[in-house]
N, C-alpha and C. Protein backbone atom coordinates (compact mmCIF):
# COMPACT_ATOMS: atom_id res chain seq x y z
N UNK A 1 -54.06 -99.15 47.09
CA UNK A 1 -53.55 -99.62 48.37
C UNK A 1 -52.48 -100.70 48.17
N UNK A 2 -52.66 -101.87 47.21
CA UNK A 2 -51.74 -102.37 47.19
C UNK A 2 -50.38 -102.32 46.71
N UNK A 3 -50.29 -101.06 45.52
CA UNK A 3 -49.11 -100.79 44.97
C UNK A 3 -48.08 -99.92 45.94
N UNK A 4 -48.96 -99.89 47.23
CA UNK A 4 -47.98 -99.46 48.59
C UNK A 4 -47.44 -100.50 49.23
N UNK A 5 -48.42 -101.31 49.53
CA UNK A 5 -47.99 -102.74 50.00
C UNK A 5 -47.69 -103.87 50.01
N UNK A 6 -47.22 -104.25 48.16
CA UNK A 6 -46.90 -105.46 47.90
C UNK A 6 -46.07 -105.02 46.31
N UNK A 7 -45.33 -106.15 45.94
CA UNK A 7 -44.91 -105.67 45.38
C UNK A 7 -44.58 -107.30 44.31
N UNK A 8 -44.55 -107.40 42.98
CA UNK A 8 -43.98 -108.48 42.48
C UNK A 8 -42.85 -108.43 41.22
N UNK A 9 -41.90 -109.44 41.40
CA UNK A 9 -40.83 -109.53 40.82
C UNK A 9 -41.21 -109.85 39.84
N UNK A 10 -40.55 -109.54 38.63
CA UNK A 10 -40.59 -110.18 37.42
C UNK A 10 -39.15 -110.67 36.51
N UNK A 11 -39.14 -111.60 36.36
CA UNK A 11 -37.93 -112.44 35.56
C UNK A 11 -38.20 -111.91 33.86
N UNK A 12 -37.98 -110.59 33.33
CA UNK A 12 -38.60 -110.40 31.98
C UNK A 12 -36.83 -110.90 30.81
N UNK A 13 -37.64 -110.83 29.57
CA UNK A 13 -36.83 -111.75 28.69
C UNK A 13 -36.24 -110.33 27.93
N UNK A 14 -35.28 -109.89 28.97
CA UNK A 14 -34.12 -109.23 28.32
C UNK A 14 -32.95 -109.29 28.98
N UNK A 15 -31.61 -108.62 28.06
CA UNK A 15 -30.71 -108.91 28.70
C UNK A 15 -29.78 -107.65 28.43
N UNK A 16 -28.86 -107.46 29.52
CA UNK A 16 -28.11 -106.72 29.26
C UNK A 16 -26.76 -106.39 28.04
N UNK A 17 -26.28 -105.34 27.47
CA UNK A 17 -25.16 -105.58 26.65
C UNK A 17 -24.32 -104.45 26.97
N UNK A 18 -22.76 -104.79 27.59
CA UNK A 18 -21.93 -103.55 28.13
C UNK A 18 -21.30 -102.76 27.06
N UNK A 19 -20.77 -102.17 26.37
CA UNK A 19 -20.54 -101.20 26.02
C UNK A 19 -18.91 -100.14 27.02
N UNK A 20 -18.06 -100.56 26.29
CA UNK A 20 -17.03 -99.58 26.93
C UNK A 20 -15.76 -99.27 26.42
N UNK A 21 -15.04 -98.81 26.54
CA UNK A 21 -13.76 -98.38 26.02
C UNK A 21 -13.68 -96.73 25.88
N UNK A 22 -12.10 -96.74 25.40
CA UNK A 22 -11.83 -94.78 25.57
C UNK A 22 -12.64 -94.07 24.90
N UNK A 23 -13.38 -94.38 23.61
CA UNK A 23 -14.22 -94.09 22.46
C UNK A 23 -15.66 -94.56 22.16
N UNK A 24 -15.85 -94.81 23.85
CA UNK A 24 -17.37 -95.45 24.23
C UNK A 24 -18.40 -94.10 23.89
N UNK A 25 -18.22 -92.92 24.31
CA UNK A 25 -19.54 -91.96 24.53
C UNK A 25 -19.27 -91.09 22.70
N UNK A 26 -18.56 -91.21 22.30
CA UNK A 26 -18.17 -90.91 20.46
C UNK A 26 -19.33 -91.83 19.88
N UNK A 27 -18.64 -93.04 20.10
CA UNK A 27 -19.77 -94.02 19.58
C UNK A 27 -21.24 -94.25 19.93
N UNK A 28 -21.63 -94.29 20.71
CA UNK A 28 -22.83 -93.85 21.72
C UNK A 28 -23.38 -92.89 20.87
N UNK A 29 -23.37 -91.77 21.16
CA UNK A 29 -23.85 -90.28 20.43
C UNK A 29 -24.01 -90.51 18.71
N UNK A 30 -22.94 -91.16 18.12
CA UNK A 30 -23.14 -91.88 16.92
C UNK A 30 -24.11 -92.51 16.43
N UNK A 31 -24.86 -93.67 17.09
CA UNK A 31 -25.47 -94.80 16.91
C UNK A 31 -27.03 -94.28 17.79
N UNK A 32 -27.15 -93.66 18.60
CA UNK A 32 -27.96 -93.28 18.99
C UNK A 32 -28.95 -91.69 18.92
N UNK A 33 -30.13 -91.32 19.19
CA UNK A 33 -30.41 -89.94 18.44
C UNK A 33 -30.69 -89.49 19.92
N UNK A 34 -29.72 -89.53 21.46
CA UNK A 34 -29.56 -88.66 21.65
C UNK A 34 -28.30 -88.49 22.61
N UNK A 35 -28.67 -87.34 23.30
CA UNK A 35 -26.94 -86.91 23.77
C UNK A 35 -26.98 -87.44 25.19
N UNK A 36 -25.80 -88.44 25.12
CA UNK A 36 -25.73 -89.29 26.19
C UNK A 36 -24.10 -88.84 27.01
N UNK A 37 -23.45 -87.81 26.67
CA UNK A 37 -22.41 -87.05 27.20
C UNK A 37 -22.97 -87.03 28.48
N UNK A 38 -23.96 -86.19 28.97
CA UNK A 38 -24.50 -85.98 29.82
C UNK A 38 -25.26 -86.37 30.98
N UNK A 39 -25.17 -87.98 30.62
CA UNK A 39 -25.90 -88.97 31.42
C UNK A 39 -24.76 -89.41 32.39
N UNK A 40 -25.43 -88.97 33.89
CA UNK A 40 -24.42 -89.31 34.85
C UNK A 40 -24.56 -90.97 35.40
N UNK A 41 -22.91 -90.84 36.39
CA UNK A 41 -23.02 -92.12 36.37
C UNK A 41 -24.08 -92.57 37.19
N UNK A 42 -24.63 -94.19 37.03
CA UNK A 42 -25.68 -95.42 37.79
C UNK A 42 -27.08 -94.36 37.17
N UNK A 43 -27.04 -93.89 36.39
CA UNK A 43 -28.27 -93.42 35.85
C UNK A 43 -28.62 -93.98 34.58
N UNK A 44 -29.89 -93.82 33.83
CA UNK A 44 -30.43 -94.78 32.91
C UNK A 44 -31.32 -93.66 31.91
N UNK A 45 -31.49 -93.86 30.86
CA UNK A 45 -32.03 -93.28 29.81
C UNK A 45 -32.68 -93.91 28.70
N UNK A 46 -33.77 -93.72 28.45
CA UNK A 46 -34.14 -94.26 27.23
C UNK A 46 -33.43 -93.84 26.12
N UNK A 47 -33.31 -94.59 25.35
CA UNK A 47 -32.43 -94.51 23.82
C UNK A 47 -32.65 -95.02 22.70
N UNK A 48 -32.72 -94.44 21.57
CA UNK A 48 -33.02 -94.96 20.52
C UNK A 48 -31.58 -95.74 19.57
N UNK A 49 -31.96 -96.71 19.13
CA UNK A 49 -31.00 -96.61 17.90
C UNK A 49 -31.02 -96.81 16.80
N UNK A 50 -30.40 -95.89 15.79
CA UNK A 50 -31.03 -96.20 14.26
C UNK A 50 -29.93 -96.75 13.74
N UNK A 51 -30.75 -97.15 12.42
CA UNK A 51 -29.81 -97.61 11.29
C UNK A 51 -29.26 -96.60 10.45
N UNK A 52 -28.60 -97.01 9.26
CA UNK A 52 -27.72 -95.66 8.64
C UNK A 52 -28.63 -94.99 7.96
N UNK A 53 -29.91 -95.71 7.13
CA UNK A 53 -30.77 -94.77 6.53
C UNK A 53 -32.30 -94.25 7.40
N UNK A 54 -31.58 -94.28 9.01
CA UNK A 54 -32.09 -93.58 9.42
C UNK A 54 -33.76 -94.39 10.02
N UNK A 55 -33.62 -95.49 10.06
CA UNK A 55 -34.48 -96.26 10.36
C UNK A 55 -34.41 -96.33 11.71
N UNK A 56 -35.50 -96.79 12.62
CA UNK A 56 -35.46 -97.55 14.03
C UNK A 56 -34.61 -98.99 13.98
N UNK A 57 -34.04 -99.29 14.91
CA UNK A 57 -33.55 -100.58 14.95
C UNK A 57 -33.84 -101.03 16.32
N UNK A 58 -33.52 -100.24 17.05
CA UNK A 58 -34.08 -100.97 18.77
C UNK A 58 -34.24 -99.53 19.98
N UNK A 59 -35.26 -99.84 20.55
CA UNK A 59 -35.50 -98.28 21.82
C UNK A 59 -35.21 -99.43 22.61
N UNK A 60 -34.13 -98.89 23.54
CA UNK A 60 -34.42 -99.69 25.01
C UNK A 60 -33.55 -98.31 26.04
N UNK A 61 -32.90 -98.74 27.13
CA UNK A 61 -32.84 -98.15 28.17
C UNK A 61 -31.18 -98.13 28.31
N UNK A 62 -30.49 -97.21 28.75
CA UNK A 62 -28.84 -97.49 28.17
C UNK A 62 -28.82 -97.00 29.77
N UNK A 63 -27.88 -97.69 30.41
CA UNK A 63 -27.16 -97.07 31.68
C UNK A 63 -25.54 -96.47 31.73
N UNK A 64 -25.12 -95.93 32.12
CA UNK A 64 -24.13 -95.42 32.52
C UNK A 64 -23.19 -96.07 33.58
N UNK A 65 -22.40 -97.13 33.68
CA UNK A 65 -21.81 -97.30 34.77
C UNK A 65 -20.78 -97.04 35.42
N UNK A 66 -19.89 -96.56 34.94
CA UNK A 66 -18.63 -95.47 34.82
C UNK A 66 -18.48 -94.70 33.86
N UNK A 67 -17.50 -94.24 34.00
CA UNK A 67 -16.75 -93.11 32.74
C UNK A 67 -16.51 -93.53 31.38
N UNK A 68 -16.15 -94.92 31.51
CA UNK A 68 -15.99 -95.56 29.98
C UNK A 68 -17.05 -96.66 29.71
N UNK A 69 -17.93 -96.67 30.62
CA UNK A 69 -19.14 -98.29 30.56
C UNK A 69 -20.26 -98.04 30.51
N UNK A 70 -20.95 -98.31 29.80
CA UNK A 70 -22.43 -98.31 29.70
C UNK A 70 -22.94 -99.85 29.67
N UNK A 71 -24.27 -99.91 29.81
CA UNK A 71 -25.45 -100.98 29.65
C UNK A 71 -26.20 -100.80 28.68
N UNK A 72 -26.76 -101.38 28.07
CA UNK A 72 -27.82 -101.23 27.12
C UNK A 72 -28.66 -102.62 27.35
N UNK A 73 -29.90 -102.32 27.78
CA UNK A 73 -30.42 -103.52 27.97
C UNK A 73 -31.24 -103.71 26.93
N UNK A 74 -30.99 -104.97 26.42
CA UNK A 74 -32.21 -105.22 25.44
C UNK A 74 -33.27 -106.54 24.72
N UNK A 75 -34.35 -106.35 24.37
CA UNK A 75 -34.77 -107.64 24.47
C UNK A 75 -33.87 -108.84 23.64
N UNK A 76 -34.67 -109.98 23.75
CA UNK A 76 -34.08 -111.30 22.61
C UNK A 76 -33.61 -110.78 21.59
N UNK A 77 -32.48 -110.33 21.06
CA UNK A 77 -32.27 -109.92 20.17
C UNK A 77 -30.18 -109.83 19.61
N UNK A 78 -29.92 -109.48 18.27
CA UNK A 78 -28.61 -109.21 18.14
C UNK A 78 -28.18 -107.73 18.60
N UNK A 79 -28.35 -106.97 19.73
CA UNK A 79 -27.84 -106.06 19.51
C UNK A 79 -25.96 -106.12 19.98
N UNK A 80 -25.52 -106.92 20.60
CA UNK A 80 -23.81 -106.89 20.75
C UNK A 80 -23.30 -107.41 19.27
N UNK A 81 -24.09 -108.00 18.14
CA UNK A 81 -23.43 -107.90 16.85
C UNK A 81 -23.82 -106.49 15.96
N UNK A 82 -24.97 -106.41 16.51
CA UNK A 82 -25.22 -104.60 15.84
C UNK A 82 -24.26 -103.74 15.50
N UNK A 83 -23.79 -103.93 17.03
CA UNK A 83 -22.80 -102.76 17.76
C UNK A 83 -22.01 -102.78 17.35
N UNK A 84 -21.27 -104.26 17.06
CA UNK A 84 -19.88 -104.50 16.48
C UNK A 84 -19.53 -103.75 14.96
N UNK A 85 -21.02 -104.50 14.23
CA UNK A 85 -21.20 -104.10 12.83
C UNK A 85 -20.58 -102.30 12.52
N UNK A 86 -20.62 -101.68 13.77
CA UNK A 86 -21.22 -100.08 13.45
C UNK A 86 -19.77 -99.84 13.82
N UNK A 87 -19.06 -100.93 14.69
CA UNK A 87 -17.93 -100.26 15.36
C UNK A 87 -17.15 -99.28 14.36
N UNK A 88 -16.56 -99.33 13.52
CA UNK A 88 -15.84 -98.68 12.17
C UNK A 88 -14.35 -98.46 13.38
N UNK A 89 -13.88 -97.18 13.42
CA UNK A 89 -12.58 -97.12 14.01
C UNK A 89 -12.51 -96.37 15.40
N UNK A 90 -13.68 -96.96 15.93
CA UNK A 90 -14.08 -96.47 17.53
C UNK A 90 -13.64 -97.60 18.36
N UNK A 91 -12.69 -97.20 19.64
CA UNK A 91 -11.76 -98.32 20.16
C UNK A 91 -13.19 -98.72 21.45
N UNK A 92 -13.66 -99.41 21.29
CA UNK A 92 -15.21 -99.74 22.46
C UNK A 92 -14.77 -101.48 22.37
N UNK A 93 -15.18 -101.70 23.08
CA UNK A 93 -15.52 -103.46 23.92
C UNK A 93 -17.02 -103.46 23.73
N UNK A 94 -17.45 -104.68 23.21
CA UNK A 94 -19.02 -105.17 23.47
C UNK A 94 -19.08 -106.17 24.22
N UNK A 95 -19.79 -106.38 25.29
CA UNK A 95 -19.26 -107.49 26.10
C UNK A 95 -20.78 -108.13 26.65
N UNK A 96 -20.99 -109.55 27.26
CA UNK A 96 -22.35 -109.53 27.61
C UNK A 96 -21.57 -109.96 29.07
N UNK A 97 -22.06 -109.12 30.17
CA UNK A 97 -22.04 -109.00 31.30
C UNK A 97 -22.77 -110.50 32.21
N UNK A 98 -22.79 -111.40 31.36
CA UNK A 98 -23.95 -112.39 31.93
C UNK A 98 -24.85 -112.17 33.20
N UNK A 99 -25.52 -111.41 33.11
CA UNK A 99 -26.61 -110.78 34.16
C UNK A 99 -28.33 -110.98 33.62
N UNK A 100 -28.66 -111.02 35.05
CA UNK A 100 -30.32 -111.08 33.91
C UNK A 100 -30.89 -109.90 34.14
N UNK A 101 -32.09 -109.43 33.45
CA UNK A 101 -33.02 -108.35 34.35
C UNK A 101 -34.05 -108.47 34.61
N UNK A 102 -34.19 -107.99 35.88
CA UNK A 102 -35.37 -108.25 36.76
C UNK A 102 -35.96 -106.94 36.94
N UNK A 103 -37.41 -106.85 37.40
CA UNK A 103 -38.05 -106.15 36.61
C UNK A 103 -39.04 -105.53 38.34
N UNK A 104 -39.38 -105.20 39.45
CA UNK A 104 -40.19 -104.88 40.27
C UNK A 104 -41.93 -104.37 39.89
């Protein structure tokens, strides 16, 4: 009954990281194990991302916000130096959107 009628916010300890440029969804599909071509826009996906020998490095939730922008939200952590690290000769922006996330 109550998860009809009340509802509580939560202030949780992650943060967003944008992701964009002409060579955003190349890189994406790269760094991640799955196919995110297909993820339309203001929609959200779980995502993995590995390392080069194929290790886990972080699951979180990647959004789509236009054609060249994504989100990747993720906890306390380096992932906008990750990203950079991996960039190689993919033209992408890492940017922190200064936003928080809130959680229902």
């Amino acid at each position: 009954m109550y998860l009809r009628q009340q509802a509580v916010l939560y202030d949780v300890p992650e943060r967003p990281v944008e992701i964009s440029g002409p060579d955003v969804l190349p890189f994406l599909e790269h760094i991640v194990v799955r196919k995110i071509s297909n993820l339309k826009q203001e929609r959200g996906r779980y995502a993995i991302a590995c390392t080069r020998r194929d290790g886990l490095f972080m699951d979180r939730v990647l959004f789509r916000l236009a054609d060249d922008s994504f989100c990747f939200v993720q906890l306390n952590g380096a992932l906008d130096t990750w990203l950079l690290a991996h960039k190689r000769d993919f033209d992408i922006h890492v940017a922190d959107p200064q936003s928080q996330v809130l959680q229902i």
